[in-house]
C-alpha atoms as a PDB file:
ATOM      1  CA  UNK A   1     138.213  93.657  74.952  1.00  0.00           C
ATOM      2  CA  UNK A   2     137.084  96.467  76.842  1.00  0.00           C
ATOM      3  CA  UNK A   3     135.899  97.186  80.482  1.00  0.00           C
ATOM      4  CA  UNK A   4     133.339  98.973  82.263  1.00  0.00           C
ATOM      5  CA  UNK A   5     131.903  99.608  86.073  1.00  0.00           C
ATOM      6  CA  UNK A   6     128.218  99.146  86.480  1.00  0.00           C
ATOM      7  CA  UNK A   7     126.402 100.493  89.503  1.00  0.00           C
ATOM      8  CA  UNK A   8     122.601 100.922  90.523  1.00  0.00           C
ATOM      9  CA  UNK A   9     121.014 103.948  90.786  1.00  0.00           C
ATOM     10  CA  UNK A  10     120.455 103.986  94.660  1.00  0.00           C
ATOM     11  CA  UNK A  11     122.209 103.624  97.627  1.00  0.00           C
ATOM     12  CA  UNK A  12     125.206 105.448  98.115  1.00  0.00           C
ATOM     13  CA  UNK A  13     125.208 105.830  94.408  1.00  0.00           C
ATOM     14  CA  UNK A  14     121.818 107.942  94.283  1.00  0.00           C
ATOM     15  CA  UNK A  15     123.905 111.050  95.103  1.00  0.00           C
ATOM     16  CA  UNK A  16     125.571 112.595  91.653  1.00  0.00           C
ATOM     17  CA  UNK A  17     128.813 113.581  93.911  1.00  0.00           C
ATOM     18  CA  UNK A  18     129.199 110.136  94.605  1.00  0.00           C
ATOM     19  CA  UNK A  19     128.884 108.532  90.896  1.00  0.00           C
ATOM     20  CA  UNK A  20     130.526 111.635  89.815  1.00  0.00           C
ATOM     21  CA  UNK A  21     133.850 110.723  91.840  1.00  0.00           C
ATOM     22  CA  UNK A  22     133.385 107.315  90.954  1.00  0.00           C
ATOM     23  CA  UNK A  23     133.639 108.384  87.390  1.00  0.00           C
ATOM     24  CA  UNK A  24     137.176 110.522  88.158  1.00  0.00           C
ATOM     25  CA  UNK A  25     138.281 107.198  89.736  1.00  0.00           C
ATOM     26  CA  UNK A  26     137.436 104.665  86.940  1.00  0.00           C
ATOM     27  CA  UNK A  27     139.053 107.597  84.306  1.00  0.00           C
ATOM     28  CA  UNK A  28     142.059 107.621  85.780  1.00  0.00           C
ATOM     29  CA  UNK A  29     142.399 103.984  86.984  1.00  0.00           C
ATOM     30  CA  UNK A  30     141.860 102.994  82.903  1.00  0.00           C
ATOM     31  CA  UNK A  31     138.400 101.641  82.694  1.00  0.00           C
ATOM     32  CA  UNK A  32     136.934 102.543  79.601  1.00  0.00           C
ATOM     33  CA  UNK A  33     132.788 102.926  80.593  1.00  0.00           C
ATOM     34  CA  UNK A  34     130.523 103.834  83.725  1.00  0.00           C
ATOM     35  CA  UNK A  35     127.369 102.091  83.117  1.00  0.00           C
ATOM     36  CA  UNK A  36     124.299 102.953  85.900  1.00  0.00           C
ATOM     37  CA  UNK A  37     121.420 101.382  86.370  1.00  0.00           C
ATOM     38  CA  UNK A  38     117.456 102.858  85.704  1.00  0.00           C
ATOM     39  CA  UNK A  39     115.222 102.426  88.107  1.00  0.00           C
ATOM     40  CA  UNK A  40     112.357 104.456  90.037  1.00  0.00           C
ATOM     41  CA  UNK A  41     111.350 101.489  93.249  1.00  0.00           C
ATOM     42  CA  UNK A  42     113.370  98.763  91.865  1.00  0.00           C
ATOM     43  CA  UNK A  43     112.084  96.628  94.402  1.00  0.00           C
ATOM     44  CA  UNK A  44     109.639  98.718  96.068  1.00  0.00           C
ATOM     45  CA  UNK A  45     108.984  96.074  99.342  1.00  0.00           C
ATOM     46  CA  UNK A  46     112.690  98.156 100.025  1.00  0.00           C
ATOM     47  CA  UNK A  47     112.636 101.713 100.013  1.00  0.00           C
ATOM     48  CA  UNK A  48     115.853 103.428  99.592  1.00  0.00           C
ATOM     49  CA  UNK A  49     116.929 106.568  97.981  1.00  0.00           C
ATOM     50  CA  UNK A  50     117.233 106.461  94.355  1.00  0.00           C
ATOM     51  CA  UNK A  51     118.834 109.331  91.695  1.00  0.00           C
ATOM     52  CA  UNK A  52     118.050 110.341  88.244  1.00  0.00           C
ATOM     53  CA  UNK A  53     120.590 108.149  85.720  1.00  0.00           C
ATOM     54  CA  UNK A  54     120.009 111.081  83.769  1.00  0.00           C
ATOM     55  CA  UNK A  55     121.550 113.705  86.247  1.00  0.00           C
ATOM     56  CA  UNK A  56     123.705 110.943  87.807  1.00  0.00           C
ATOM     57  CA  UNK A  57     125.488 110.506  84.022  1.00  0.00           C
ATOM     58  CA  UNK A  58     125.784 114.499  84.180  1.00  0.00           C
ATOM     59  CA  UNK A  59     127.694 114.902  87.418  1.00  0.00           C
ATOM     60  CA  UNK A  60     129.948 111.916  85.806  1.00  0.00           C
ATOM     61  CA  UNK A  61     129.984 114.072  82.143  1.00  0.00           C
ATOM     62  CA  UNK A  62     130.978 117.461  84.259  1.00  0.00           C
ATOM     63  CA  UNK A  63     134.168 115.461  85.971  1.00  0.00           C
ATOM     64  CA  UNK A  64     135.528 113.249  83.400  1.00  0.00           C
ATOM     65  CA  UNK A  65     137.188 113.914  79.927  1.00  0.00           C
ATOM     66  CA  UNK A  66     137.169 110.190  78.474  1.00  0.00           C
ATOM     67  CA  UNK A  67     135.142 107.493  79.993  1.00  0.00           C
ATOM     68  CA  UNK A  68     132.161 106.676  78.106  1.00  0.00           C
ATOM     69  CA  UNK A  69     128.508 107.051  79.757  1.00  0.00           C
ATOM     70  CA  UNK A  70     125.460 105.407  79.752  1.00  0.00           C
ATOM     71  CA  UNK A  71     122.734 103.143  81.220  1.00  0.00           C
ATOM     72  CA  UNK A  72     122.269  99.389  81.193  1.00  0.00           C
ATOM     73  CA  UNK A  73     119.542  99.864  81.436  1.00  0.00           C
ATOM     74  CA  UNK A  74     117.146 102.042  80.351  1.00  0.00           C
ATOM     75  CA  UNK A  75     113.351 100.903  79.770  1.00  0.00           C
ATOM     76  CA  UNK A  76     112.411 102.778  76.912  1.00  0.00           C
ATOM     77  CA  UNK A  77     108.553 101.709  77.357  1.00  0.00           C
ATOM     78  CA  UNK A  78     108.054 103.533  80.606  1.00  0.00           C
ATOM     79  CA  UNK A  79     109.517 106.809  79.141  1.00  0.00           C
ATOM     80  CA  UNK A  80     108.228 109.541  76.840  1.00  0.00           C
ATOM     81  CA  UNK A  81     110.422 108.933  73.316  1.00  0.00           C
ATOM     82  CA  UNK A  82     111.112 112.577  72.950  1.00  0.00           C
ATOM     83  CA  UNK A  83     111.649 113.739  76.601  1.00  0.00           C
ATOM     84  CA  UNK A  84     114.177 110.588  76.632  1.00  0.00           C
ATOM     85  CA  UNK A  85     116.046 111.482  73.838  1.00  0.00           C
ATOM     86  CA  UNK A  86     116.293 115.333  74.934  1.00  0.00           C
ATOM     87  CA  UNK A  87     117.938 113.463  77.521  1.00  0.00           C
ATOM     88  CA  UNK A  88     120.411 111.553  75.751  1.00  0.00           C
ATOM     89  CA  UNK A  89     121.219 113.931  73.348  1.00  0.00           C
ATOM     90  CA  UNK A  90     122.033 117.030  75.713  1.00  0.00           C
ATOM     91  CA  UNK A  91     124.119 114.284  77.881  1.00  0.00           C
ATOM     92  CA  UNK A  92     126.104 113.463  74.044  1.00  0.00           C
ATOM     93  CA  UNK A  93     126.616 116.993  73.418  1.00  0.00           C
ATOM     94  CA  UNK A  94     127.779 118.166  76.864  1.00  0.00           C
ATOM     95  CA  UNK A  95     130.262 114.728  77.230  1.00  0.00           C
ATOM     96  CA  UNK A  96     131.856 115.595  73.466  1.00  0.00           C
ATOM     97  CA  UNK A  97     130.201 112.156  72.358  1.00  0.00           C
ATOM     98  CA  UNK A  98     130.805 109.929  74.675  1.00  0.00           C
ATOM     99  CA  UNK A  99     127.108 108.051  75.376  1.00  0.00           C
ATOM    100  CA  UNK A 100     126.120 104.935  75.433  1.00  0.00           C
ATOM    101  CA  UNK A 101     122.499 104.020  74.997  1.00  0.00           C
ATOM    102  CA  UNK A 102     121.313 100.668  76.847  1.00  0.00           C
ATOM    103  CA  UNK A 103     117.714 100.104  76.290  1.00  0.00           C
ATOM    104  CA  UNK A 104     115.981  96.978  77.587  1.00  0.00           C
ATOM    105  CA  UNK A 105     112.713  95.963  79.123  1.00  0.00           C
ATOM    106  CA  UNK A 106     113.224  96.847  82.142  1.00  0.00           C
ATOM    107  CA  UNK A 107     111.841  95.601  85.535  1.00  0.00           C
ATOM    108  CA  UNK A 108     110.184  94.431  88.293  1.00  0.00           C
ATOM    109  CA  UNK A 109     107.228  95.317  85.919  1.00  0.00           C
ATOM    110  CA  UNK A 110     104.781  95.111  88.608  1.00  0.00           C
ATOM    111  CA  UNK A 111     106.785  97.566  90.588  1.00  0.00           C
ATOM    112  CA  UNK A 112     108.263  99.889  88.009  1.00  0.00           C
ATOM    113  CA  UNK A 113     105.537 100.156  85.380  1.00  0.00           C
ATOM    114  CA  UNK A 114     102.164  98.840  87.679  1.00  0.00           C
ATOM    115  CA  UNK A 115     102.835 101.019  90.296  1.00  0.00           C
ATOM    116  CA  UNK A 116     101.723 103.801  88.585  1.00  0.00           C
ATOM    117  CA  UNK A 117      99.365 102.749  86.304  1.00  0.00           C
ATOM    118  CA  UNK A 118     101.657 102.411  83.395  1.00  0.00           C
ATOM    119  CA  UNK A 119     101.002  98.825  81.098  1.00  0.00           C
ATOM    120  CA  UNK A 120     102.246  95.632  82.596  1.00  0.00           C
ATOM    121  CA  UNK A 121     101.914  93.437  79.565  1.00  0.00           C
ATOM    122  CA  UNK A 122     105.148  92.404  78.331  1.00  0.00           C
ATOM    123  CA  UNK A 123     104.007  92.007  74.673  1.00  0.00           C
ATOM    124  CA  UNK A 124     102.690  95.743  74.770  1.00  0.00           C
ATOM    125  CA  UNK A 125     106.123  96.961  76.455  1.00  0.00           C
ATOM    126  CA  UNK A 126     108.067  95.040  74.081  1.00  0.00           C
ATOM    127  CA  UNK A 127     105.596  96.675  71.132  1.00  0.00           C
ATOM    128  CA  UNK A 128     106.714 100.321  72.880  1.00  0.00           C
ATOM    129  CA  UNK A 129     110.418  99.356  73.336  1.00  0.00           C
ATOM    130  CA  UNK A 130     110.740  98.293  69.448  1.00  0.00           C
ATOM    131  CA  UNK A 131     108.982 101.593  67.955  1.00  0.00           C
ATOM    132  CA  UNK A 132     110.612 103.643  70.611  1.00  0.00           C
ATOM    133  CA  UNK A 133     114.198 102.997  70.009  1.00  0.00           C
ATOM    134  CA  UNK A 134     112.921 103.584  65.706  1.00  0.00           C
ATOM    135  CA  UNK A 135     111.446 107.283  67.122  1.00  0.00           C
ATOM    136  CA  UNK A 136     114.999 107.751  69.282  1.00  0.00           C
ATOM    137  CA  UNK A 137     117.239 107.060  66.360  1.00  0.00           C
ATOM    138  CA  UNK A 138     115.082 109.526  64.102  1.00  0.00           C
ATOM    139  CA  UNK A 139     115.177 112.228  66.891  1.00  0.00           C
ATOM    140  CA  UNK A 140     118.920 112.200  67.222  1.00  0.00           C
ATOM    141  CA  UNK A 141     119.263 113.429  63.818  1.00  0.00           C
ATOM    142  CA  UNK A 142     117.850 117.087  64.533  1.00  0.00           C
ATOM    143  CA  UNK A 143     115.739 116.308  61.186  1.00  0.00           C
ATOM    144  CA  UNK A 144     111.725 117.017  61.020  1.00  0.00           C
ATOM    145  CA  UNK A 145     109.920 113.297  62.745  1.00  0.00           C
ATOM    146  CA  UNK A 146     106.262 112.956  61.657  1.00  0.00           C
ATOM    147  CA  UNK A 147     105.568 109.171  62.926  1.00  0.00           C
ATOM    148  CA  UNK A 148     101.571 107.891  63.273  1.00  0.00           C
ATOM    149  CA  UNK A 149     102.345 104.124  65.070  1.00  0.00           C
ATOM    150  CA  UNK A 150     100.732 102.354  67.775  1.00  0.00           C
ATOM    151  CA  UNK A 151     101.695 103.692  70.470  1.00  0.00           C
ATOM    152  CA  UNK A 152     103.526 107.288  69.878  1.00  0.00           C
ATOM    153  CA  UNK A 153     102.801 110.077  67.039  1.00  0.00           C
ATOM    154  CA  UNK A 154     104.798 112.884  66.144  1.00  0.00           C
ATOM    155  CA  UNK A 155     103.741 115.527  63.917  1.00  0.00           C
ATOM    156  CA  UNK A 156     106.543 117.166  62.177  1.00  0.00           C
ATOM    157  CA  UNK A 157     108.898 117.974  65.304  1.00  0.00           C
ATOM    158  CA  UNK A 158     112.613 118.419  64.824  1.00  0.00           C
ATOM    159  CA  UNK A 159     114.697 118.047  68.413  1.00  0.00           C
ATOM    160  CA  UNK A 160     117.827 120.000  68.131  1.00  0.00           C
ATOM    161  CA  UNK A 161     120.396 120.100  68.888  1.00  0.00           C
ATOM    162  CA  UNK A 162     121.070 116.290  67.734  1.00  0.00           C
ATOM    163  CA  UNK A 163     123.197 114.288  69.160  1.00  0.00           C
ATOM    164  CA  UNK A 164     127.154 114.778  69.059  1.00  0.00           C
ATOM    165  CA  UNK A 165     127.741 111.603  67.483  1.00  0.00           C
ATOM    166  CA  UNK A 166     126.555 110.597  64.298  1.00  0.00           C
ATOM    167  CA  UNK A 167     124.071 109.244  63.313  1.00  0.00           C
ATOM    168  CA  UNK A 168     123.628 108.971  66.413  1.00  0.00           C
ATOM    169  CA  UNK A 169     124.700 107.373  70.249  1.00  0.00           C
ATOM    170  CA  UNK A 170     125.349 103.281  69.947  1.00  0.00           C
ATOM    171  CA  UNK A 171     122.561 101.492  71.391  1.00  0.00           C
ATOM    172  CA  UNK A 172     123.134  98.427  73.086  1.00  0.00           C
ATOM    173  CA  UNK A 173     120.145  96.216  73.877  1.00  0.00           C
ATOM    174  CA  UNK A 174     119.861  93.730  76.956  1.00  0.00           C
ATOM    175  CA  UNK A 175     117.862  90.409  77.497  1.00  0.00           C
ATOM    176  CA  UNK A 176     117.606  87.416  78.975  1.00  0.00           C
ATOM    177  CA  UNK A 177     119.643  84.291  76.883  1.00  0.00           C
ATOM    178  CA  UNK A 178     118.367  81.568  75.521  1.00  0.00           C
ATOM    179  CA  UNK A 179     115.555  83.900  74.994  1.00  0.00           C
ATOM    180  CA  UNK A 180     115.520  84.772  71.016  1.00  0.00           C
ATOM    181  CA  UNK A 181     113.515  87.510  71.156  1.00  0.00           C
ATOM    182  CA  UNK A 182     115.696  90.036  72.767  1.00  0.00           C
ATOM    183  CA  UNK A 183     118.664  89.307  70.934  1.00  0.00           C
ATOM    184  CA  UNK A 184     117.058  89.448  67.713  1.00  0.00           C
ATOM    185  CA  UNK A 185     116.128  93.062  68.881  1.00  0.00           C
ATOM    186  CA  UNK A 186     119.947  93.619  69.675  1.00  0.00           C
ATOM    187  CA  UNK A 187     121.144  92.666  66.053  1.00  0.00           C
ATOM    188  CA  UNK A 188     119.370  95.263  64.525  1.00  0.00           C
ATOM    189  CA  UNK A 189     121.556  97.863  66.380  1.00  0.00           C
ATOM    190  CA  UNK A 190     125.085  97.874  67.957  1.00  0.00           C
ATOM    191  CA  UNK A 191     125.212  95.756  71.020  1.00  0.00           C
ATOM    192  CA  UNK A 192     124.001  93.328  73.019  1.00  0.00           C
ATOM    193  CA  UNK A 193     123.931  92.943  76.709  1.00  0.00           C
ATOM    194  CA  UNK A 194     122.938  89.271  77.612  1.00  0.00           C
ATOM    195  CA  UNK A 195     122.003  87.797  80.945  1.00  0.00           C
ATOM    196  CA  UNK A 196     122.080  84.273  81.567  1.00  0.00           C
ATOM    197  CA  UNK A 197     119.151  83.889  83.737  1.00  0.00           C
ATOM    198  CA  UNK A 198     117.301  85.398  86.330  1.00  0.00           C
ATOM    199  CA  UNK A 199     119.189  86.355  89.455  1.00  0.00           C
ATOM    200  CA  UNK A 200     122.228  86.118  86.712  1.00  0.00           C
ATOM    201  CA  UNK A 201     123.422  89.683  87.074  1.00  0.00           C
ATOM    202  CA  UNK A 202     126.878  90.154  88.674  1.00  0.00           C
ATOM    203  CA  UNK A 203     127.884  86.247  87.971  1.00  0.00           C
ATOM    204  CA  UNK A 204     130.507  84.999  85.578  1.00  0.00           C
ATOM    205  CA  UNK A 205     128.739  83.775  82.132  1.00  0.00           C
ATOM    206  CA  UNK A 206     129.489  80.586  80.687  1.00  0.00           C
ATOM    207  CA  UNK A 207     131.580  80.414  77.467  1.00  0.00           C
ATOM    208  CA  UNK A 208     129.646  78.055  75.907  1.00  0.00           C
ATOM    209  CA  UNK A 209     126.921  80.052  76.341  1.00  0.00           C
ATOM    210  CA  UNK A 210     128.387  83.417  75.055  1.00  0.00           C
ATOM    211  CA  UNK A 211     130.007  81.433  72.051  1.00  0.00           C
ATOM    212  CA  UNK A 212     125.813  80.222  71.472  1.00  0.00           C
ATOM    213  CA  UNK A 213     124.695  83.911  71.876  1.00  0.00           C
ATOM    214  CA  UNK A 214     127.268  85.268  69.570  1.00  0.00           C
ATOM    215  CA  UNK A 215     126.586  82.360  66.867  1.00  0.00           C
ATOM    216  CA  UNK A 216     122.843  83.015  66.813  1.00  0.00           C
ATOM    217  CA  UNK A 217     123.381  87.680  66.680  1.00  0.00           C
ATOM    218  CA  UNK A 218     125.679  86.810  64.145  1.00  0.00           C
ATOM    219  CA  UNK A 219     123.152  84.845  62.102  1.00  0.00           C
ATOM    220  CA  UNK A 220     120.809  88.086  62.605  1.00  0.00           C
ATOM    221  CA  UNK A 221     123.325  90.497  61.214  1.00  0.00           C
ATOM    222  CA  UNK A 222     122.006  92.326  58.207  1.00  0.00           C
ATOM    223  CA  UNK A 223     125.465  93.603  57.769  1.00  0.00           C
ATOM    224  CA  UNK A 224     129.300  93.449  59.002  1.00  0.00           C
ATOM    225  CA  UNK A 225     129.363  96.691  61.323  1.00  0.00           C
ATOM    226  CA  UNK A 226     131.154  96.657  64.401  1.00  0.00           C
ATOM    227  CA  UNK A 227     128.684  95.096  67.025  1.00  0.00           C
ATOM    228  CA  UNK A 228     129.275  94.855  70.444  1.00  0.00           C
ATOM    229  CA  UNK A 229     128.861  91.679  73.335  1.00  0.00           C
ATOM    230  CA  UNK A 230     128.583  92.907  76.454  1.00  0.00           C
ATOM    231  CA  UNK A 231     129.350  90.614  79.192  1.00  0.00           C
ATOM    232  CA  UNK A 232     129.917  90.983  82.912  1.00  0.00           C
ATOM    233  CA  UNK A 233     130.702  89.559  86.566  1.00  0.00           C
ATOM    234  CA  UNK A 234     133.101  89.679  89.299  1.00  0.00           C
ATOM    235  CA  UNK A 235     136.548  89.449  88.135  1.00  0.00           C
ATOM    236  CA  UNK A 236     139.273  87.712  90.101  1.00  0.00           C
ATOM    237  CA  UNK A 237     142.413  90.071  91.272  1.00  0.00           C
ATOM    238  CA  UNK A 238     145.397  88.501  89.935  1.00  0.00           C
ATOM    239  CA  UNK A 239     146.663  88.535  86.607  1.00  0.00           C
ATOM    240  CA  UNK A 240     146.713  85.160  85.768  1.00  0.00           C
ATOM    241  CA  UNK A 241     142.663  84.123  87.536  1.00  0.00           C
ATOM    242  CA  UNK A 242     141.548  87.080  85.185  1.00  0.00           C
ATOM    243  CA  UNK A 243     143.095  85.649  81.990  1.00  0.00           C
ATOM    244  CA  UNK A 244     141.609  82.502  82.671  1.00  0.00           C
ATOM    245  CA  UNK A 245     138.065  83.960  83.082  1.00  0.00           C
ATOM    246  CA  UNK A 246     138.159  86.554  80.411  1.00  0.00           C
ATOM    247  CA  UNK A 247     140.518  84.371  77.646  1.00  0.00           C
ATOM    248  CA  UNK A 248     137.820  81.954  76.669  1.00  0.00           C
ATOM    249  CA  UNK A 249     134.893  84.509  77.120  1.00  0.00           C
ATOM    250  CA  UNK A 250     137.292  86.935  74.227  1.00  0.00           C
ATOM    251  CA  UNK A 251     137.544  83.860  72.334  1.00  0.00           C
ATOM    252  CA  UNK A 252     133.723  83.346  72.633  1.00  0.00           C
ATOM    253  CA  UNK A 253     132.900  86.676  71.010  1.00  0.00           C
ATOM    254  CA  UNK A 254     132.819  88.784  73.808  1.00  0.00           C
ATOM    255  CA  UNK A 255     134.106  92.464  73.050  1.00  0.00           C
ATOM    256  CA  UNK A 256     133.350  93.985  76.794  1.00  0.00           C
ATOM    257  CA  UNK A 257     133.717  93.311  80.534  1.00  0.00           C
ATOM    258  CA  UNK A 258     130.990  95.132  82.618  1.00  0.00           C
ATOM    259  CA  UNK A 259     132.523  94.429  86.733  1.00  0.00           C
ATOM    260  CA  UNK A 260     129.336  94.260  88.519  1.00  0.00           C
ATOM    261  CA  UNK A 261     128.893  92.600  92.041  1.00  0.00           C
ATOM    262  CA  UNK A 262     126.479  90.173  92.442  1.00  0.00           C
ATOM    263  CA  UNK A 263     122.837  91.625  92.933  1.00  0.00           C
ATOM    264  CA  UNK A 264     122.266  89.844  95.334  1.00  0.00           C
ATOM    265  CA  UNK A 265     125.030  91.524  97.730  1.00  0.00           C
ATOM    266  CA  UNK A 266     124.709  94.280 100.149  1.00  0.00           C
ATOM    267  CA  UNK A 267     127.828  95.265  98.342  1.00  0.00           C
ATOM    268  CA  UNK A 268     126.015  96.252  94.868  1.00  0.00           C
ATOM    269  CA  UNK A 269     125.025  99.675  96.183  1.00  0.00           C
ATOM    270  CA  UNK A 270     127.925 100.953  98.028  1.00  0.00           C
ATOM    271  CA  UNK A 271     130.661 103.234  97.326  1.00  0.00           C
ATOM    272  CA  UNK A 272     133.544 101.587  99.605  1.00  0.00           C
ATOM    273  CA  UNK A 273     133.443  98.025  97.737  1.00  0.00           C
ATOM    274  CA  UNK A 274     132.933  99.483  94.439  1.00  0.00           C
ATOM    275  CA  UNK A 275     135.629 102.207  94.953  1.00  0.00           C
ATOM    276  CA  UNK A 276     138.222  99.472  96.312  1.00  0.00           C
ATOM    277  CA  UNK A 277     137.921  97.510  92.763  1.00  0.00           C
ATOM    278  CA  UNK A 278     138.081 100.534  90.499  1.00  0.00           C
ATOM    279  CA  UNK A 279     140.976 101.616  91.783  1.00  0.00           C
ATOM    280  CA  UNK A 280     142.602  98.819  91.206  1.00  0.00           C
ATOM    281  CA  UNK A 281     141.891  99.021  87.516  1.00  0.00           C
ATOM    282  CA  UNK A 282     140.251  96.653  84.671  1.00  0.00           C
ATOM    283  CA  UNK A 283     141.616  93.032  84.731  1.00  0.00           C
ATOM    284  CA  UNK A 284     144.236  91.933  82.338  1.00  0.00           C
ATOM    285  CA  UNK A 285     143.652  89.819  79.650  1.00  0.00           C
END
């Protein structure tokens, strides 16, 4: 099993110095990922200063030598495929291959996509998200993309450079469990990033639950590739509380640990808190 820190894009962490010596912290305190968030309003009832994941990931590339990088998540249906995987791509390059690409829905829809005019139906975003991430994996390659589909066309455009890894970043894909959909989406690439519920982010998952998930991706699988389950909480700080969390959830299936506080405390966008449980490294298993 592996381990990660996952942060929003706002609040003390909207400022790239800030995620950036987050990033020094988690590299030298053994976590293996820094996952951020990818929002524009979030909640837009709450204003707040937000940052670019993009240029928040970048500050983190710039200080750090092995952590991986990436967003859980990133809604690929409110972004332009080939301005998003410019984006990626120079991120790969400049971090010596170290991205990681979540993709998901995304949401509030009203507030993230409605508030500026963008589509709010869920079958038309999930339409864009599925023939986005098919134009993103083609991009990465540097080769010549002429696509004609619903939603996005191409006409014989090559993005270069391609991305440092080949054939390209892992993609990890998030949803909502006992939802089918979603998952179905994740077993046709390299991860999946399951929430049990609304409100669900930043509390413990149940094994049963994971063991179900991991069961039905597996069932998916067109093939035996490594394939990432992503699952996160709050872990306890002794040795032994952790093993008992994270033992059955590893015996579930589960590959990774994402440490997230709950999202529904004050906590979840503030450096101090955050700080204080990086430093004391990933839990033990």
């Amino acid at each position: 099993m592996r381990f990660s820190i996952n942060i929003p894009n706002f609040g003390d962490f909207a400022d790239p110095r800030t995620v950036a010596s987050l990033a020094v912290a988690a590299d030298q305190a053994g976590w293996d990922a820094l996952f951020v968030w990818d929002h524009v309003v979030h909640h837009k009832s709450r204003p707040r200063p937000f940052g670019d994941p993009w240029m928040l990931l970048t500050a983190a590339a710039l200080a750090t030598t092995r952590i991986k990088l990436g967003t859980l998540v990133t809604p690929v249906a409110r972004r332009r495929p080939q301005q998003l995987a410019r984006q990626v791509a120079t991120l790969d390059v400049l971090s010596g291959g170290r991205v990681i690409f979540g993709a998901g829905l995304g949401g509030p829809i009203e507030d993230e996509y409605g508030s500026f005019g963008e589509p709010t139906d869920p079958v038309e975003l999930a339409e864009r998200l599925d023939e986005g991430l098919d134009l993103l994996a083609r991009y990465w390659t540097g080769e010549p993309v002429t696509h004609h589909g619903r939603h996005y066309r191409a006409e014989d455009v090559a993005l270069l450079p391609p991305s440092a890894q080949h054939p390209r970043p892992p993609v990890w894909v998030a949803g909502f469990w006992p939802n089918r959909r979603p998952m179905r989406r994740a077993a046709r690439w390299d991860g999946a990033v399951p929430l049990f519920g609304p409100g669900s982010h930043g509390y413990n998952p149940p094994a049963d639950q994971v063991r179900e998930l991991v069961s039905y991706v597996r069932e998916q699988r067109q093939d035996d590739s490594p394939f990432e389950i992503v699952v996160g909480g709050v872990s306890p700080a002794g040795a032994a509380k952790a093993r008992d969390l994270l033992g059955p959830l590893q015996e579930a299936g589960a590959t990774w640990w994402d440490e997230r506080q709950s999202i529904h405390s004050p906590d979840n966008e503030r450096l101090a808190p955050v700080l204080r449980r990086v430093e004391q490294g990933p839990p033990s298993v």
